[in-house]
C-alpha atoms as a PDB file:
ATOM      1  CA  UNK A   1     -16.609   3.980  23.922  1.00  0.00           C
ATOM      2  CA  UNK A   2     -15.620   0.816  21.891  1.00  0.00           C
ATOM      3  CA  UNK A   3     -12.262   0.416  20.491  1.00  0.00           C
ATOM      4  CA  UNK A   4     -11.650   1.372  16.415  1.00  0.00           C
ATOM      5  CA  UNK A   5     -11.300  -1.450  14.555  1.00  0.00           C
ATOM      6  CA  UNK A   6      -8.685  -1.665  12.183  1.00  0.00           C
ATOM      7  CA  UNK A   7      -9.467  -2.416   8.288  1.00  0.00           C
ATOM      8  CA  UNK A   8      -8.333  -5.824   7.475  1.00  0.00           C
ATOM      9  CA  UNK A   9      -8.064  -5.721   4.030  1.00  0.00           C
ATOM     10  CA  UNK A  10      -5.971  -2.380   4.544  1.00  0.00           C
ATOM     11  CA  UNK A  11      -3.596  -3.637   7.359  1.00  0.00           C
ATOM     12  CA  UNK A  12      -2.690  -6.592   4.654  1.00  0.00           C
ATOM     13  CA  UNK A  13      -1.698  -3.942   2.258  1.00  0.00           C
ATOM     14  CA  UNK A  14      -0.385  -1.355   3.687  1.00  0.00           C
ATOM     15  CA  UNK A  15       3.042  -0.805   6.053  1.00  0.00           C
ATOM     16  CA  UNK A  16       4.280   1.897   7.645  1.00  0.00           C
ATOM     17  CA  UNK A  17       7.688   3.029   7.589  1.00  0.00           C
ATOM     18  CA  UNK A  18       9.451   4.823  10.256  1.00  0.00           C
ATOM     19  CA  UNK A  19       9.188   8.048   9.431  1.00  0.00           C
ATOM     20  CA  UNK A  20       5.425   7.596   9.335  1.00  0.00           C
ATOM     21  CA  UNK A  21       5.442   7.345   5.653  1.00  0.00           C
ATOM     22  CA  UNK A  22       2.969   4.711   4.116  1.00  0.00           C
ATOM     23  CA  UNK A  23       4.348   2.251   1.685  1.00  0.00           C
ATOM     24  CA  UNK A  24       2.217   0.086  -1.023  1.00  0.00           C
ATOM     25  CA  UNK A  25       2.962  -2.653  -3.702  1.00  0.00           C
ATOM     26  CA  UNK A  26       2.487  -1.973  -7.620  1.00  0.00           C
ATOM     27  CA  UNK A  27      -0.504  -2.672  -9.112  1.00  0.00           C
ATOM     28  CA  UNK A  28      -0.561  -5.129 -12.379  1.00  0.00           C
ATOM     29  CA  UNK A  29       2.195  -7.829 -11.199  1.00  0.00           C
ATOM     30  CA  UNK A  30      -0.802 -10.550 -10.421  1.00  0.00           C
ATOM     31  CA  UNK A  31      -1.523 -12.365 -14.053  1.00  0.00           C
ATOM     32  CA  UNK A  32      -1.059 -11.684 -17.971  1.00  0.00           C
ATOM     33  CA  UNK A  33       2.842 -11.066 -17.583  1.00  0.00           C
ATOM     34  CA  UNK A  34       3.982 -12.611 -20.530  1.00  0.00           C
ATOM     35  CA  UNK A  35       3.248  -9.507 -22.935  1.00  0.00           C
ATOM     36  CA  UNK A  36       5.098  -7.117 -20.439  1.00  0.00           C
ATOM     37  CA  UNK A  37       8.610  -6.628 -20.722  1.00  0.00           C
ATOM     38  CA  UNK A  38      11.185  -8.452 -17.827  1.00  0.00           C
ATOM     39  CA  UNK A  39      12.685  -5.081 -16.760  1.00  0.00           C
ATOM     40  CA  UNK A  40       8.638  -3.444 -16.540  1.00  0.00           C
ATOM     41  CA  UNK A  41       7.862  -6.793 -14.263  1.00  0.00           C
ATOM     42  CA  UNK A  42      11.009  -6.084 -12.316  1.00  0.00           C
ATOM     43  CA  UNK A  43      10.696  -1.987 -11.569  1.00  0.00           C
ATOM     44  CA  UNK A  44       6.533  -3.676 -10.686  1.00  0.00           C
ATOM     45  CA  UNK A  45       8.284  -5.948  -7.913  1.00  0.00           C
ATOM     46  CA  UNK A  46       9.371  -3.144  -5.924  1.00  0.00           C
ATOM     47  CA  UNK A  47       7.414  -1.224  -3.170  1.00  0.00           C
ATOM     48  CA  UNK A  48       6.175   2.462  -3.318  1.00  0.00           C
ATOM     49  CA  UNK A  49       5.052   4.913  -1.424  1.00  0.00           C
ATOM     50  CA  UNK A  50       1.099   5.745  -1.514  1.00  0.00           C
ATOM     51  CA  UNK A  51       0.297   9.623  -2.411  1.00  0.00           C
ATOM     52  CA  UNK A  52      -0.471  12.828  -0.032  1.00  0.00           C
ATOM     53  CA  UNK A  53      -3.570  12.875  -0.986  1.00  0.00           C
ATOM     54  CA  UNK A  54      -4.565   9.211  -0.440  1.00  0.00           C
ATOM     55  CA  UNK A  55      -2.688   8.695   2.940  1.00  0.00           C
ATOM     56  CA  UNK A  56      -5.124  10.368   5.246  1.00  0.00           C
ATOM     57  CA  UNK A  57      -8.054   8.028   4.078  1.00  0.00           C
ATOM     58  CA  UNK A  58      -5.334   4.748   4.695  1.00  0.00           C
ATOM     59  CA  UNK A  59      -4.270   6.674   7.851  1.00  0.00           C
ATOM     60  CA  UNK A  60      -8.020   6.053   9.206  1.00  0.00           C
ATOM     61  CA  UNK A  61      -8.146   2.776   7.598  1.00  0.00           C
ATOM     62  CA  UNK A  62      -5.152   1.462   9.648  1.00  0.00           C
ATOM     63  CA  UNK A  63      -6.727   3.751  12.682  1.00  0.00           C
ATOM     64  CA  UNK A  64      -2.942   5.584  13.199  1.00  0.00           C
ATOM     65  CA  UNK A  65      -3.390   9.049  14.189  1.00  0.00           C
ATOM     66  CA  UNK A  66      -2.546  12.187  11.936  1.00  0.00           C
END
């Protein structure tokens, strides 16, 4: 049986910590920041981690095992 391949656009956005946790970037920091407030852009810049319900479907994305 072939190897899994790993999703590439997944593996670019996702990281896993070491507790096995799966951590994401915030969405709207890419264009159109002028209208949004410094500390909004700020609290954006920082990483989160991606929902209990979503991390199963990453978790076969990035082909890691549950």
């Amino acid at each position: 049986m072939p190897k899994m391949k790993t999703n590439s656009s997944a593996k670019k956005r996702f990281k896993l910590t070491g507790t096995g946790k799966i951590t994401r970037k915030n969405a709207f920091k890419s264009h159109i920041l002028t209208k949004m407030s410094t500390k909004r852009k700020r609290n954006l810049g920082h990483t989160s981690l991606v929902s209990k319900a979503d991390s199963g479907n990453v978790k076969r994305m990035l082909c890691i095992g549950k």
